[in-house]
C-alpha atoms as a PDB file:
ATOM      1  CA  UNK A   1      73.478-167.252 -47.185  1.00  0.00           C
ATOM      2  CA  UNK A   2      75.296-166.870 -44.010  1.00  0.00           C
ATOM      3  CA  UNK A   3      73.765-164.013 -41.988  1.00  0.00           C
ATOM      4  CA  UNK A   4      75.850-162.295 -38.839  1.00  0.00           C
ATOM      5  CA  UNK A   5      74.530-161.280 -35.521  1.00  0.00           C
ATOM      6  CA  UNK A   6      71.325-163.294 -36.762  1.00  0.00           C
ATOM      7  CA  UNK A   7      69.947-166.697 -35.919  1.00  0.00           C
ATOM      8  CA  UNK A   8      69.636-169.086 -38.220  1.00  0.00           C
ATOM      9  CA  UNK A   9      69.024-172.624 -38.831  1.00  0.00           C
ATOM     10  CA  UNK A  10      71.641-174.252 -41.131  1.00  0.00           C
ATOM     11  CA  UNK A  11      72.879-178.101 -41.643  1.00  0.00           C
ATOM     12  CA  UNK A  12      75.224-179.567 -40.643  1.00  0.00           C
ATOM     13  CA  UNK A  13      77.229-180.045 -43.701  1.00  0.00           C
ATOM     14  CA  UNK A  14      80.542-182.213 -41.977  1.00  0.00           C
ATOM     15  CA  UNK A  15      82.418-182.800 -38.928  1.00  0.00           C
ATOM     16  CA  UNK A  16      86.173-182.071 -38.212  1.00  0.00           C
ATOM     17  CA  UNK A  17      88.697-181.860 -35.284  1.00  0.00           C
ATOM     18  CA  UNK A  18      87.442-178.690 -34.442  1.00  0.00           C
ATOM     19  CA  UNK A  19      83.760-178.991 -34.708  1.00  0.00           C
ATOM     20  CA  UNK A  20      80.896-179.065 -36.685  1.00  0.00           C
ATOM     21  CA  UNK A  21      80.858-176.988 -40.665  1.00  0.00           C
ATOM     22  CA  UNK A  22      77.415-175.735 -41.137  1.00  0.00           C
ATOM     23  CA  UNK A  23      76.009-174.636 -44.303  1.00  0.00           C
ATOM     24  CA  UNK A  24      72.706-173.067 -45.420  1.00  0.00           C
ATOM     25  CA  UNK A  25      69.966-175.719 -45.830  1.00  0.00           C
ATOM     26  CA  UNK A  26      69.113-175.220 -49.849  1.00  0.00           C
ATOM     27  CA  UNK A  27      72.809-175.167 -50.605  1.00  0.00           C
ATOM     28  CA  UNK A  28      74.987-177.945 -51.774  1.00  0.00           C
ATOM     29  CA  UNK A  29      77.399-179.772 -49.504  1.00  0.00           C
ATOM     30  CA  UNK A  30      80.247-179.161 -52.099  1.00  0.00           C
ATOM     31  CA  UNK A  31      81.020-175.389 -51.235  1.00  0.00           C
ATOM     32  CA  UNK A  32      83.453-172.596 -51.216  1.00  0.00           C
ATOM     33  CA  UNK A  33      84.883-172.094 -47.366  1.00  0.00           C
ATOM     34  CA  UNK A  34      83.737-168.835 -47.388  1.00  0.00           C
ATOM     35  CA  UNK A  35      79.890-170.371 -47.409  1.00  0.00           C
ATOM     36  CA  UNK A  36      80.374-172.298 -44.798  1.00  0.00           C
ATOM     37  CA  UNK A  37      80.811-171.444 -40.917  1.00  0.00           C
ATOM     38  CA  UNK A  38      82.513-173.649 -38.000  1.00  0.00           C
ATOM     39  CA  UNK A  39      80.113-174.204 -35.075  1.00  0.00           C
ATOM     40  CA  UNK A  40      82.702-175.026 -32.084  1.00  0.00           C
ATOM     41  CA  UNK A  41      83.215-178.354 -30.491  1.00  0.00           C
ATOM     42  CA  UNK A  42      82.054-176.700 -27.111  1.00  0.00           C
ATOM     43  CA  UNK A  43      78.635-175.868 -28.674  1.00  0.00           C
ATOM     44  CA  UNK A  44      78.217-179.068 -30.700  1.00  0.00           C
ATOM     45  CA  UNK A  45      75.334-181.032 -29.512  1.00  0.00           C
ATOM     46  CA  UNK A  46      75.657-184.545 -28.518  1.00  0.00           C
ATOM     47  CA  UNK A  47      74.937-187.236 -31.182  1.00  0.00           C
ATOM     48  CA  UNK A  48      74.791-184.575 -34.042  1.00  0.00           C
ATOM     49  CA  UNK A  49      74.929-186.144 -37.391  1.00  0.00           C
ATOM     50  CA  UNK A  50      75.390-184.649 -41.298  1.00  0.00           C
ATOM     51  CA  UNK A  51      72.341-183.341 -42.234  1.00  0.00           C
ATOM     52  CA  UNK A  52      70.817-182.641 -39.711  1.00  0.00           C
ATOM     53  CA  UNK A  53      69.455-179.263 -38.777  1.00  0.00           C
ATOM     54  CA  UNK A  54      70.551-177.030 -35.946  1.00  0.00           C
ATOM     55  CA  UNK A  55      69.628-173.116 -35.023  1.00  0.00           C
ATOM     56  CA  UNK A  56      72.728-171.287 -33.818  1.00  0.00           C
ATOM     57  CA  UNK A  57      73.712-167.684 -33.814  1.00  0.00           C
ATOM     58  CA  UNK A  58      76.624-165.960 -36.134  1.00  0.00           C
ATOM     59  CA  UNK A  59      78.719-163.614 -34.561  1.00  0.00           C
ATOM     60  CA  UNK A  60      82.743-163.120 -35.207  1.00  0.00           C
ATOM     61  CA  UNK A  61      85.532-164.541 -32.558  1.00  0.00           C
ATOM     62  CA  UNK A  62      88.365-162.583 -31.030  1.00  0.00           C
ATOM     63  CA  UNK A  63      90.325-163.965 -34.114  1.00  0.00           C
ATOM     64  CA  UNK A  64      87.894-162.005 -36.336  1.00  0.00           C
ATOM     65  CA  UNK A  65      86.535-165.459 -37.766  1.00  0.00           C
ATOM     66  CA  UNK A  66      82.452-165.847 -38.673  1.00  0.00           C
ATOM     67  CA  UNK A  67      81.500-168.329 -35.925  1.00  0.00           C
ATOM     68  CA  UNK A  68      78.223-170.070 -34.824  1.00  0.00           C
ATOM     69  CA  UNK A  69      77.281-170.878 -31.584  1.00  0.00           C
ATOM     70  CA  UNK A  70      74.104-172.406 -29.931  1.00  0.00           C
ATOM     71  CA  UNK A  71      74.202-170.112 -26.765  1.00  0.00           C
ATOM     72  CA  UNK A  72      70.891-167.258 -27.219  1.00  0.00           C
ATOM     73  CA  UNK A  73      72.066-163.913 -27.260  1.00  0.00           C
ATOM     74  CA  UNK A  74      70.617-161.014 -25.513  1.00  0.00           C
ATOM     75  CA  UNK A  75      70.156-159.116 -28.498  1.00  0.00           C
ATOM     76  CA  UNK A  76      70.484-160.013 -32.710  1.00  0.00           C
ATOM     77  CA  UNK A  77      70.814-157.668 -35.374  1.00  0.00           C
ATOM     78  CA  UNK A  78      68.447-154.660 -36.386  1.00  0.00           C
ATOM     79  CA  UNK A  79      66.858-155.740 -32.525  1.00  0.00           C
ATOM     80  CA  UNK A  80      67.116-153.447 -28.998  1.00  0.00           C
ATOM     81  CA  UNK A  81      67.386-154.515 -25.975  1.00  0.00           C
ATOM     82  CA  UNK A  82      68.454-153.210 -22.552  1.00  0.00           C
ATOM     83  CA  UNK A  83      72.448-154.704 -21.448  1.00  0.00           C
ATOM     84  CA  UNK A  84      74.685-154.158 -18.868  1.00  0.00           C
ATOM     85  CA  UNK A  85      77.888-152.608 -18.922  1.00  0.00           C
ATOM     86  CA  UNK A  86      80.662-154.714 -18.377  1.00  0.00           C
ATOM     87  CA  UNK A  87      83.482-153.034 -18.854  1.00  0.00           C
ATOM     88  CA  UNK A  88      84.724-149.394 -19.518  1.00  0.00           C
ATOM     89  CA  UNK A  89      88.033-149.371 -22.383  1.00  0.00           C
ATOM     90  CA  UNK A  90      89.703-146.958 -23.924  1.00  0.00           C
ATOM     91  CA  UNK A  91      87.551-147.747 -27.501  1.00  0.00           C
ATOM     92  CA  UNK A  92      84.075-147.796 -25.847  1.00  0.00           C
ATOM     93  CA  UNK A  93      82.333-150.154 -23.195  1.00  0.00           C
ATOM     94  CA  UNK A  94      81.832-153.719 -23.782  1.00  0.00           C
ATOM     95  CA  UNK A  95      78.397-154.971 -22.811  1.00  0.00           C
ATOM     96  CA  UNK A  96      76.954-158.250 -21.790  1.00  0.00           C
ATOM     97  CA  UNK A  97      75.358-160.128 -24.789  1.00  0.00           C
ATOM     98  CA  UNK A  98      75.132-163.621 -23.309  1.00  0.00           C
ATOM     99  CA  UNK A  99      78.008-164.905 -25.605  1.00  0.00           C
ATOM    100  CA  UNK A 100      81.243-165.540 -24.834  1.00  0.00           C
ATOM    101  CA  UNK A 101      82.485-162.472 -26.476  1.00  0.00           C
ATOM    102  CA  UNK A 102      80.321-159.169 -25.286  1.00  0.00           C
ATOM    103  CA  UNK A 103      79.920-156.363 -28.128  1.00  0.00           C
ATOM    104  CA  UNK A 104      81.379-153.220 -28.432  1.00  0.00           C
ATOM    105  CA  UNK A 105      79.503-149.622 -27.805  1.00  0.00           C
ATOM    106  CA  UNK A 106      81.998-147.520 -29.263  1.00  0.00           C
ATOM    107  CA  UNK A 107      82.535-143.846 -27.476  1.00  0.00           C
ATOM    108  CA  UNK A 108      81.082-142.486 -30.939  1.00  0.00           C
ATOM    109  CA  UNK A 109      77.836-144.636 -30.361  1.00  0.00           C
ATOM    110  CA  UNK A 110      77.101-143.295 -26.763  1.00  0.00           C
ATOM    111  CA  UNK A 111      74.812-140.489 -26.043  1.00  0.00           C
ATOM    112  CA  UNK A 112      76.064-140.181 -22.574  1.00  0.00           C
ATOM    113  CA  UNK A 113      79.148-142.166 -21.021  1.00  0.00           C
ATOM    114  CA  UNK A 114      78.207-145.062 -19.580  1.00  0.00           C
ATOM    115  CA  UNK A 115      79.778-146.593 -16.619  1.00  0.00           C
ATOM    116  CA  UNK A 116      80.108-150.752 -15.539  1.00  0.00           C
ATOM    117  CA  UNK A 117      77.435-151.908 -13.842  1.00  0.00           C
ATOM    118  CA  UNK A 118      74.701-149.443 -15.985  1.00  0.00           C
ATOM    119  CA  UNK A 119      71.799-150.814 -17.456  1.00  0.00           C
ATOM    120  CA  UNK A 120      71.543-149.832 -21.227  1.00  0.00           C
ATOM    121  CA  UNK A 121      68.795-149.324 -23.768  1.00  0.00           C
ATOM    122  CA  UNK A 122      71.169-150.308 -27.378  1.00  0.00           C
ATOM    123  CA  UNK A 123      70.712-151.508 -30.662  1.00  0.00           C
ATOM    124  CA  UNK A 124      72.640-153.927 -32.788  1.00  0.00           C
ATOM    125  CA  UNK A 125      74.497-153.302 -36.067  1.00  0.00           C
ATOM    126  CA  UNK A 126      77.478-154.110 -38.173  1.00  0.00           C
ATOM    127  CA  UNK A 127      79.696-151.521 -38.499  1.00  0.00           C
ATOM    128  CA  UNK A 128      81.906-150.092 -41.564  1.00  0.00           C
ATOM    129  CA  UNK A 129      84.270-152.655 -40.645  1.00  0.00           C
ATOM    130  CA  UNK A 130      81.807-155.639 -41.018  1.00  0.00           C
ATOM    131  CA  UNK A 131      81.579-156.127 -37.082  1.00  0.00           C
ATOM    132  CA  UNK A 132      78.635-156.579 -34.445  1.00  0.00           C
ATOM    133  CA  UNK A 133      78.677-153.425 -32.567  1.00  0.00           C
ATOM    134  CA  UNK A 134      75.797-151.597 -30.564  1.00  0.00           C
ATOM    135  CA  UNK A 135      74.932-148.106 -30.872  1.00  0.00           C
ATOM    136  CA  UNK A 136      72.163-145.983 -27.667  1.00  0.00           C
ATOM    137  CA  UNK A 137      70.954-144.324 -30.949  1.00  0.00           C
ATOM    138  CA  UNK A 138      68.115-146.441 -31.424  1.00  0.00           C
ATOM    139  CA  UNK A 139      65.689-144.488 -32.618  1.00  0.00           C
ATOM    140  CA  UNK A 140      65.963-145.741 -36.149  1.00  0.00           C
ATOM    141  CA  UNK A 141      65.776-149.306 -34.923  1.00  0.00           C
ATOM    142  CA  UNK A 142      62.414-149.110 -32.665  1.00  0.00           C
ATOM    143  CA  UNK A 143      59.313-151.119 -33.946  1.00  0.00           C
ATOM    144  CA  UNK A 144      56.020-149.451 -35.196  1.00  0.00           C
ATOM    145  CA  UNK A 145      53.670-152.294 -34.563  1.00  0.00           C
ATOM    146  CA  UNK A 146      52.807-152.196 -30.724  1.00  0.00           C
ATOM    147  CA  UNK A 147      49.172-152.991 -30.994  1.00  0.00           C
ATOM    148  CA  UNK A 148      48.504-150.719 -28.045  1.00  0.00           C
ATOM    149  CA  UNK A 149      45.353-148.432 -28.624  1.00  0.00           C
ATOM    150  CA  UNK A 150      44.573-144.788 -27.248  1.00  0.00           C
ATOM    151  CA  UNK A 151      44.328-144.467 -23.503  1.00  0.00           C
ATOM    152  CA  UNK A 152      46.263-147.959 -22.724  1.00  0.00           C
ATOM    153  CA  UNK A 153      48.631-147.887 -19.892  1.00  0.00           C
ATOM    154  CA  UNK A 154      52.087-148.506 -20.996  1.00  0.00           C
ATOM    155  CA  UNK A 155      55.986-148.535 -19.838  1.00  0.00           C
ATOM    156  CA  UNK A 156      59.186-147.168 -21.561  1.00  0.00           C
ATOM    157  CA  UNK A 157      62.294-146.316 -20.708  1.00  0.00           C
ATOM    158  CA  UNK A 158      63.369-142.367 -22.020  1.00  0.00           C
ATOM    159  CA  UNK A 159      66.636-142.689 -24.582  1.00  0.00           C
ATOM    160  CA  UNK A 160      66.712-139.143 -25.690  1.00  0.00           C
ATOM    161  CA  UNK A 161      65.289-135.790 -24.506  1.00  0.00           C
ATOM    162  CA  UNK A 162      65.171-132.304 -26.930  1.00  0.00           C
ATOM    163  CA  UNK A 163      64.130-129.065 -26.397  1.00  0.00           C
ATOM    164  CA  UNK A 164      62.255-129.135 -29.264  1.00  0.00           C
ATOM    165  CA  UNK A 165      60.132-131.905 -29.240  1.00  0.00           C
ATOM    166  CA  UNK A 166      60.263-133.674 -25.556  1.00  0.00           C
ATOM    167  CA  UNK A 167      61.083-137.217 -24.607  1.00  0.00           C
ATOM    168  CA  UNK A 168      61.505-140.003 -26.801  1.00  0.00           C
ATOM    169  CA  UNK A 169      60.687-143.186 -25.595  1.00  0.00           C
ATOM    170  CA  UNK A 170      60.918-146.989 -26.283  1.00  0.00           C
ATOM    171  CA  UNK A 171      57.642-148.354 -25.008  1.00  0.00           C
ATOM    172  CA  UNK A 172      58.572-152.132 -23.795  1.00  0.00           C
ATOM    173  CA  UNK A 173      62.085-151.249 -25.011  1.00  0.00           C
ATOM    174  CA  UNK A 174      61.654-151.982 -28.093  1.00  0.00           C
ATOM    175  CA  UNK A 175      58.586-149.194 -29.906  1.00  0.00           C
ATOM    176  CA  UNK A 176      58.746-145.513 -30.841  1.00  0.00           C
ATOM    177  CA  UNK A 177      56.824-143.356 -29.150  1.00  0.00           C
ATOM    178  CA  UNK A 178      57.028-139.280 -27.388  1.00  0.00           C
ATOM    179  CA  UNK A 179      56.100-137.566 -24.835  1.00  0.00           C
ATOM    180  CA  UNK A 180      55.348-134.002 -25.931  1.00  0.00           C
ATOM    181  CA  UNK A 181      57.365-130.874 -24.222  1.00  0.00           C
ATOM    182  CA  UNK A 182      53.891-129.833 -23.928  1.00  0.00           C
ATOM    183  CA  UNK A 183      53.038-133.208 -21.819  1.00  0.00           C
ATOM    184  CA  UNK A 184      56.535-132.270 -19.681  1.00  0.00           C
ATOM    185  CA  UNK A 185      56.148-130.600 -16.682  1.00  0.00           C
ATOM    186  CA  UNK A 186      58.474-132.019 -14.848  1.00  0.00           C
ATOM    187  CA  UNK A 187      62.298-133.094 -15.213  1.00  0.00           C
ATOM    188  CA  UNK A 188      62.806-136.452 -17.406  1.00  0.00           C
ATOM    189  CA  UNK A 189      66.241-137.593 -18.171  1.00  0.00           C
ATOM    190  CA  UNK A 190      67.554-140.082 -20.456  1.00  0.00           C
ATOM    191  CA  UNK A 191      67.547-143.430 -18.544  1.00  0.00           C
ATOM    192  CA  UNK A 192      64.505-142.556 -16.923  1.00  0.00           C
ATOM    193  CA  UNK A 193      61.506-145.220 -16.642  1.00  0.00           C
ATOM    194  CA  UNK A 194      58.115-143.842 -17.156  1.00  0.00           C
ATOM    195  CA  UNK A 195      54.475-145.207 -16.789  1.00  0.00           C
ATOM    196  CA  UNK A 196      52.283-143.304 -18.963  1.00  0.00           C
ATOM    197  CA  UNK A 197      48.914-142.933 -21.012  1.00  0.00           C
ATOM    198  CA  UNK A 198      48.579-143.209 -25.237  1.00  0.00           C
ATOM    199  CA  UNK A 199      47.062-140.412 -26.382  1.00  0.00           C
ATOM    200  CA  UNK A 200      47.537-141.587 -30.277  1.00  0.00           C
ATOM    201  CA  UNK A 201      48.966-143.792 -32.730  1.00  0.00           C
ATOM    202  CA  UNK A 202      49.917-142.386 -35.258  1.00  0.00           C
ATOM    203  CA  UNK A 203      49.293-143.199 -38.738  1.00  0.00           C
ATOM    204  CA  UNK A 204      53.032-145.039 -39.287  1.00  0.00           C
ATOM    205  CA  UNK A 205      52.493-146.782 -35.640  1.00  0.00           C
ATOM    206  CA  UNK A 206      54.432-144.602 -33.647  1.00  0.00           C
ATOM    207  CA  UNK A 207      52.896-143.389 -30.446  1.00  0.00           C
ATOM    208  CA  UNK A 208      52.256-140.288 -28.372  1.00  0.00           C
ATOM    209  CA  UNK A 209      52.182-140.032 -24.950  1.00  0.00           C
ATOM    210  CA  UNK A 210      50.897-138.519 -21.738  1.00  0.00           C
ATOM    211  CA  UNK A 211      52.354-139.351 -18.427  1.00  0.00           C
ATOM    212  CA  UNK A 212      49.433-137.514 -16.524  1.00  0.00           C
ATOM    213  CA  UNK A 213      46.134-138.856 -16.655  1.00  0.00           C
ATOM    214  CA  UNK A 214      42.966-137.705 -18.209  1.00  0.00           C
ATOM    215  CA  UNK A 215      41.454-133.932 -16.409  1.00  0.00           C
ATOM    216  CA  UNK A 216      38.839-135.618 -14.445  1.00  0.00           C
ATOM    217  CA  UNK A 217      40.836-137.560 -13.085  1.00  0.00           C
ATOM    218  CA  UNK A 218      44.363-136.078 -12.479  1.00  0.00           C
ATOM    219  CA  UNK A 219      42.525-132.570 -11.135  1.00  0.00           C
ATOM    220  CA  UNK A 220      42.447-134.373  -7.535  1.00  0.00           C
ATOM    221  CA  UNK A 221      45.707-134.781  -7.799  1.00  0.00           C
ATOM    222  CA  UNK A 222      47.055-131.629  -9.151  1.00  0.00           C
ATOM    223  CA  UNK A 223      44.944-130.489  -6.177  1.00  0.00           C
ATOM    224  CA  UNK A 224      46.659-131.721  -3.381  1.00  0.00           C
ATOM    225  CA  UNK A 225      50.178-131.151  -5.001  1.00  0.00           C
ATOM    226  CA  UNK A 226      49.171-127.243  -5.479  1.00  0.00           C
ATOM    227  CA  UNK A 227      48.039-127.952  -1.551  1.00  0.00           C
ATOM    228  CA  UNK A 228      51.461-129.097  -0.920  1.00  0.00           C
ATOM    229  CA  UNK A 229      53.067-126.069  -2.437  1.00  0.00           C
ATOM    230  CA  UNK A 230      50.754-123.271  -0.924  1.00  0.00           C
ATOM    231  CA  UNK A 231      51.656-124.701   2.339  1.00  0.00           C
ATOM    232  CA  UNK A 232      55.584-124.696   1.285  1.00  0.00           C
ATOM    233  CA  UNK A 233      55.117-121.325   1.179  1.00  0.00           C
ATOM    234  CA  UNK A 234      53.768-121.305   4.800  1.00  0.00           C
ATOM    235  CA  UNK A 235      50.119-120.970   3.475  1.00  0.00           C
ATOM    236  CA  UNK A 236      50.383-118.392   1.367  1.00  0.00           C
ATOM    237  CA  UNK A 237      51.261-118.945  -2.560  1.00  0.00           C
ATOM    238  CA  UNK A 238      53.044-115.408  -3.792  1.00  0.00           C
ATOM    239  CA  UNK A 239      50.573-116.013  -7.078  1.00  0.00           C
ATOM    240  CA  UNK A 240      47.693-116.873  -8.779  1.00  0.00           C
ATOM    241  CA  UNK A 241      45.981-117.943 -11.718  1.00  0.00           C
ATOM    242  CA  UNK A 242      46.817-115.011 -13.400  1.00  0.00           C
ATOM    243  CA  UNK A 243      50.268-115.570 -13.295  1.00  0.00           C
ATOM    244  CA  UNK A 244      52.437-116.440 -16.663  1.00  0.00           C
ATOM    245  CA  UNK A 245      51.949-119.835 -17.891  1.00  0.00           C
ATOM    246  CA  UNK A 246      56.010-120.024 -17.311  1.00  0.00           C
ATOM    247  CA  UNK A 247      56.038-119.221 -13.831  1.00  0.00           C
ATOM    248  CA  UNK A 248      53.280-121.800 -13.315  1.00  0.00           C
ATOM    249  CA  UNK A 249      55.039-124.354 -14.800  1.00  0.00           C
ATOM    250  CA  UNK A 250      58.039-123.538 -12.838  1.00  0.00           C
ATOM    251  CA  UNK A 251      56.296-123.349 -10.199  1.00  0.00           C
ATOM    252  CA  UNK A 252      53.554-125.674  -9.772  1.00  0.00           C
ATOM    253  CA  UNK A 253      54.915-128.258 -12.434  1.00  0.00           C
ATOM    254  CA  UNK A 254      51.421-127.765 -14.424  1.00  0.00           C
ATOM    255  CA  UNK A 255      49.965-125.917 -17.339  1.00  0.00           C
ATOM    256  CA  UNK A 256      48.202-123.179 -16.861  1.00  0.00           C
ATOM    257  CA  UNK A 257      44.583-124.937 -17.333  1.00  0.00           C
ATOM    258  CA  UNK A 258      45.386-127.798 -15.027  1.00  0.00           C
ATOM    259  CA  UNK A 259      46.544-125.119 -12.604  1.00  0.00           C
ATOM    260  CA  UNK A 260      43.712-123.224 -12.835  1.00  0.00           C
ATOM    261  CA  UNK A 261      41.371-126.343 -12.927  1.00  0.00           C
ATOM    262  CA  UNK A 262      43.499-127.338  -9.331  1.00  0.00           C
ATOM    263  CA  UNK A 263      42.549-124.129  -8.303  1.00  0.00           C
ATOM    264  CA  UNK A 264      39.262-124.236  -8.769  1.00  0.00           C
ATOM    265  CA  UNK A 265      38.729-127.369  -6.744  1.00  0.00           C
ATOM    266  CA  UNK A 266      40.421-126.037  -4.106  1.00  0.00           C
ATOM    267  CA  UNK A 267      38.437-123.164  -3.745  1.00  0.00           C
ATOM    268  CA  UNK A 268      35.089-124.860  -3.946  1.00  0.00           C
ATOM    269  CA  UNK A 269      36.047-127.292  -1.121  1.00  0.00           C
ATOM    270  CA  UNK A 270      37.088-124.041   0.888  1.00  0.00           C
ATOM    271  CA  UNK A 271      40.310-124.696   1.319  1.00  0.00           C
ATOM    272  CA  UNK A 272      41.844-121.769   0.025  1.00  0.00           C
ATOM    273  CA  UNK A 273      41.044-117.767  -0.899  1.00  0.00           C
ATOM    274  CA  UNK A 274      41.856-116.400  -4.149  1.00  0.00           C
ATOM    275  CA  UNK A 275      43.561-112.803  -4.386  1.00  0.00           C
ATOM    276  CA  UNK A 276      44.512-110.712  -7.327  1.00  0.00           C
ATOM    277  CA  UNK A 277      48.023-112.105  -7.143  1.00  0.00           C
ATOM    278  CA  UNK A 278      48.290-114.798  -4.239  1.00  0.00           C
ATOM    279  CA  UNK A 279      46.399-117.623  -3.180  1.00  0.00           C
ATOM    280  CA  UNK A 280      45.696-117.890   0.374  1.00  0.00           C
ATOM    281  CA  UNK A 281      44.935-120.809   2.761  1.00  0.00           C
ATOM    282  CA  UNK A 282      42.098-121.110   5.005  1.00  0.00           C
END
């Protein structure tokens, strides 16, 4: 069976003035047209021969035609992958797949407009109209089986941010994982890069991050940022530990426990005087 947007390794089933006629391997030479598929003279290897095999990618021309081709694409089907923007058209933006022909990401398949020359984190589909097209809604397409374990160090790139849950992230483009709102305490955007922490794998392989690092050893940190600020506000911080867990995190970019454990360090190295609603420095 002939598969698009997927590599495959088929024979080579008879030559003609236009190229090579591949079919699958376990199928009879003597076949309908529609089981076969023309790789192009410009792709045919030298000294190829009937029978033998050869691993080429389907995709479909500018004519609409099922074509194979031995170039490697930057992305097959089901698969992310990050691609540049090549073009902007009135129908979507057409992005770099390392083929001739670049795919389609429709206007209805973008979470945010891209523009040429962006980087983008897509996946690869066939549409309604039996096309390869690529959609930034990849979340149903991201792998489960990372093999990372909790506290490994990881990278992702952000796709999608809510409210409700925080930042969804493809881990090594490619695996599910989220950063809690709870983790958030400071402003992520889609597009963004992130190093962060596992906290947990799930149960179905998706993962759960932290992009600050364990108390012991982010409270030095938090320290010297809440430092930072109290000297922003020419030494004198206009509240304390007391204050709302929203102003804090408005404020100080923390929750209210790492604030207060920032504060506390503080205070035991003397560096700063604690009031009933300021924090003062020495």
């Amino acid at each position: 069976m002939l598969k698009l947007g997927e590599t495959q390794t088929l024979k080579i089933a008879k030559r003609s003035d236009y190229g090579l006629y591949l079919i699958p391997p376990d199928q009879p030479e003597e076949i309908s047209p529609e089981e076969q598929v023309l790789l192009p003279n410009k792709y045919v290897p030298e000294n190829a021969k009937p029978g033998e095999l050869l691993s080429v990618f389907l995709y479909k021309d500018s004519s609409d035609r099922l074509v194979a081709t031995t170039l490697q694409p930057k992305i097959t089907l089901h698969q992310t992958a990050v691609l540049t923007v090549k073009s902007v058209g009135k129908i979507g933006a057409f992005l770099d797949s390392g083929l001739e022909k670049d795919f389609l990401l429709p206007y209805a398949e973008q979470t945010n407009r891209v523009k040429e020359g962006e980087d983008c984190l897509v996946a690869l589909y066939i549409d309604k109209s039996n096309r390869l097209c690529l959609t930034m809604k990849v979340y149903p397409y991201l792998r489960t089986d990372s093999g990372y374990k909790k506290d490994d160090d990881v990278t992702g790139r952000v796709y999608e941010t809510s409210g409700n849950f925080g930042a969804f992230v493809a881990v090594d483009d490619c695996y599910s994982a989220l950063i809690s709102k709870q983790e958030l305490f400071q402003d992520i955007t889609a597009g963004s890069k992130v190093h962060a922490r596992v906290t947990e794998v799930r149960e179905d392989g998706k993962l759960t991050l932290s992009i600050r690092q364990k108390a012991y050893l982010q409270m030095d940190e938090d320290a010297e940022r809440l430092m930072e600020l109290i000297e922003s506000y020419d030494g004198v911080l206009p509240f304390s530990d007391k204050a709302s867990p929203e102003i804090i995190r408005r404020e100080a970019g923390m929750s209210k426990n790492e604030f207060k454990r920032a504060v506390g360090r503080l205070y035991k190295q003397r560096r700063i005087e604690i009031g009933e609603k300021s924090i003062r420095k020495v």
